[in-house]
C-alpha atoms as a PDB file:
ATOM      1  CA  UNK A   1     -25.664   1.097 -58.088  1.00  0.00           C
ATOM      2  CA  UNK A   2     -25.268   1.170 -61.809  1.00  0.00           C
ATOM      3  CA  UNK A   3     -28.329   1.247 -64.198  1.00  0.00           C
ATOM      4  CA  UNK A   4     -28.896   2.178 -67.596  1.00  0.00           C
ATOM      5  CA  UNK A   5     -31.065   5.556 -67.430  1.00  0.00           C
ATOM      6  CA  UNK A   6     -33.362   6.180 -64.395  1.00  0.00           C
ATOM      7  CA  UNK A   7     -34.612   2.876 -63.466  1.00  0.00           C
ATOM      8  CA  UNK A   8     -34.594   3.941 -59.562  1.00  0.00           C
ATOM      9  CA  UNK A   9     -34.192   7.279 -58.019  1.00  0.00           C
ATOM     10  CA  UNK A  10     -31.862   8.986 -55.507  1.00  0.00           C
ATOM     11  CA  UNK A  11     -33.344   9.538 -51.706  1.00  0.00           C
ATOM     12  CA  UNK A  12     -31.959  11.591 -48.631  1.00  0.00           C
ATOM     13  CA  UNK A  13     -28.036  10.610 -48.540  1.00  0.00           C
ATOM     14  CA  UNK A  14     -27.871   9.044 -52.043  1.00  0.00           C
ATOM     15  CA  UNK A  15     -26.350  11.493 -54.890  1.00  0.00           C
ATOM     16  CA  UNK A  16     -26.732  10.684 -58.877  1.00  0.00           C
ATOM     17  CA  UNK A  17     -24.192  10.912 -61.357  1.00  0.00           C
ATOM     18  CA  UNK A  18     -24.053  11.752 -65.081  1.00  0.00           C
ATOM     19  CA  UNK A  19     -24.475   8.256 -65.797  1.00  0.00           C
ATOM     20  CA  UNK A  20     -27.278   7.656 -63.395  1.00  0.00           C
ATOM     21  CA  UNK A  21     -24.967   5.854 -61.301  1.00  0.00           C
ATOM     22  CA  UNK A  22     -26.238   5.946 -58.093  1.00  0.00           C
ATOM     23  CA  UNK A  23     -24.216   6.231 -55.127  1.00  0.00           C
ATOM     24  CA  UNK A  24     -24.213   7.051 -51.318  1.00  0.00           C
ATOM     25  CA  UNK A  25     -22.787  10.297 -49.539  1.00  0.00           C
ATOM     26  CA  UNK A  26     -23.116   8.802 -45.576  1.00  0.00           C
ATOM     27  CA  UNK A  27     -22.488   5.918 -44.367  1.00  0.00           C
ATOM     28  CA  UNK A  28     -25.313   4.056 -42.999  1.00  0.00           C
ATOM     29  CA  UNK A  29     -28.668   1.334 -43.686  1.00  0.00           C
ATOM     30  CA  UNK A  30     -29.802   1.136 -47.185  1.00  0.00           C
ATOM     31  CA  UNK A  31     -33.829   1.737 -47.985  1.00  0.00           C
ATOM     32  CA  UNK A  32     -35.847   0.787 -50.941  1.00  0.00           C
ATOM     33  CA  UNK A  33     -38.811   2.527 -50.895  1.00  0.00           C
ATOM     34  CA  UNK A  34     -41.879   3.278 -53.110  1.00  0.00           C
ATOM     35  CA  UNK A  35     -43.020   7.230 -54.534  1.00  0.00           C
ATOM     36  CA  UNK A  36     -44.948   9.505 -56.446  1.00  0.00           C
ATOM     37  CA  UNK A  37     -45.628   7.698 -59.687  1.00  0.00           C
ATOM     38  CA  UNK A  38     -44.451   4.417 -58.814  1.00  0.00           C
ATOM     39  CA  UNK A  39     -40.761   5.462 -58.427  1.00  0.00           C
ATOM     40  CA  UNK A  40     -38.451   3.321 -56.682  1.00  0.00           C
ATOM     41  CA  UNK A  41     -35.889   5.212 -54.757  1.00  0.00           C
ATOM     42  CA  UNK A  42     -32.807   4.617 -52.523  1.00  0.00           C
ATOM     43  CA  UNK A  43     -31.875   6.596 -49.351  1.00  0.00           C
ATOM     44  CA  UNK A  44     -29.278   5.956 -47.093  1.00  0.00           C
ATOM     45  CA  UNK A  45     -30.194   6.396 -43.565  1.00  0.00           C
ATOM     46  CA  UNK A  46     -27.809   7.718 -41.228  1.00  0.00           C
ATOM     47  CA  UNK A  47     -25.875   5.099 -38.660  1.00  0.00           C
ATOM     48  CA  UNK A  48     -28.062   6.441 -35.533  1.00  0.00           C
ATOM     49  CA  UNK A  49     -31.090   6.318 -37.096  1.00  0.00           C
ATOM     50  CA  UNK A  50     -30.875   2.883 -38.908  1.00  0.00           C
ATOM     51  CA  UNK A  51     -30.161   1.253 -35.043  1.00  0.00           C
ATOM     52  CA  UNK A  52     -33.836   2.711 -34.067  1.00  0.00           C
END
């Protein structure tokens, strides 16, 4: 996902680049989810678990 700066944050199987880009290191389900301070981040749950 591109963004300008950190407009949503990397979860469990998502990496960052320099750019903030925003991209996934497994294959699997997307998740938006809510954090600490309001942050919106993005995981990428694993093929297995996504089926549950």
């Amino acid at each position: 996902m591109r963004q300008r700066g950190t407009k949503m944050w990397p979860g469990m199987g998502v990496g960052m680049g320099k750019d903030h880009t925003i991209f996934a290191t497994a294959e699997g389900a997307v998740k938006f989810h809510k954090g600490l301070k309001g942050r919106t981040f993005i995981s990428v749950l694993p093929v297995a678990e996504a089926a549950e």
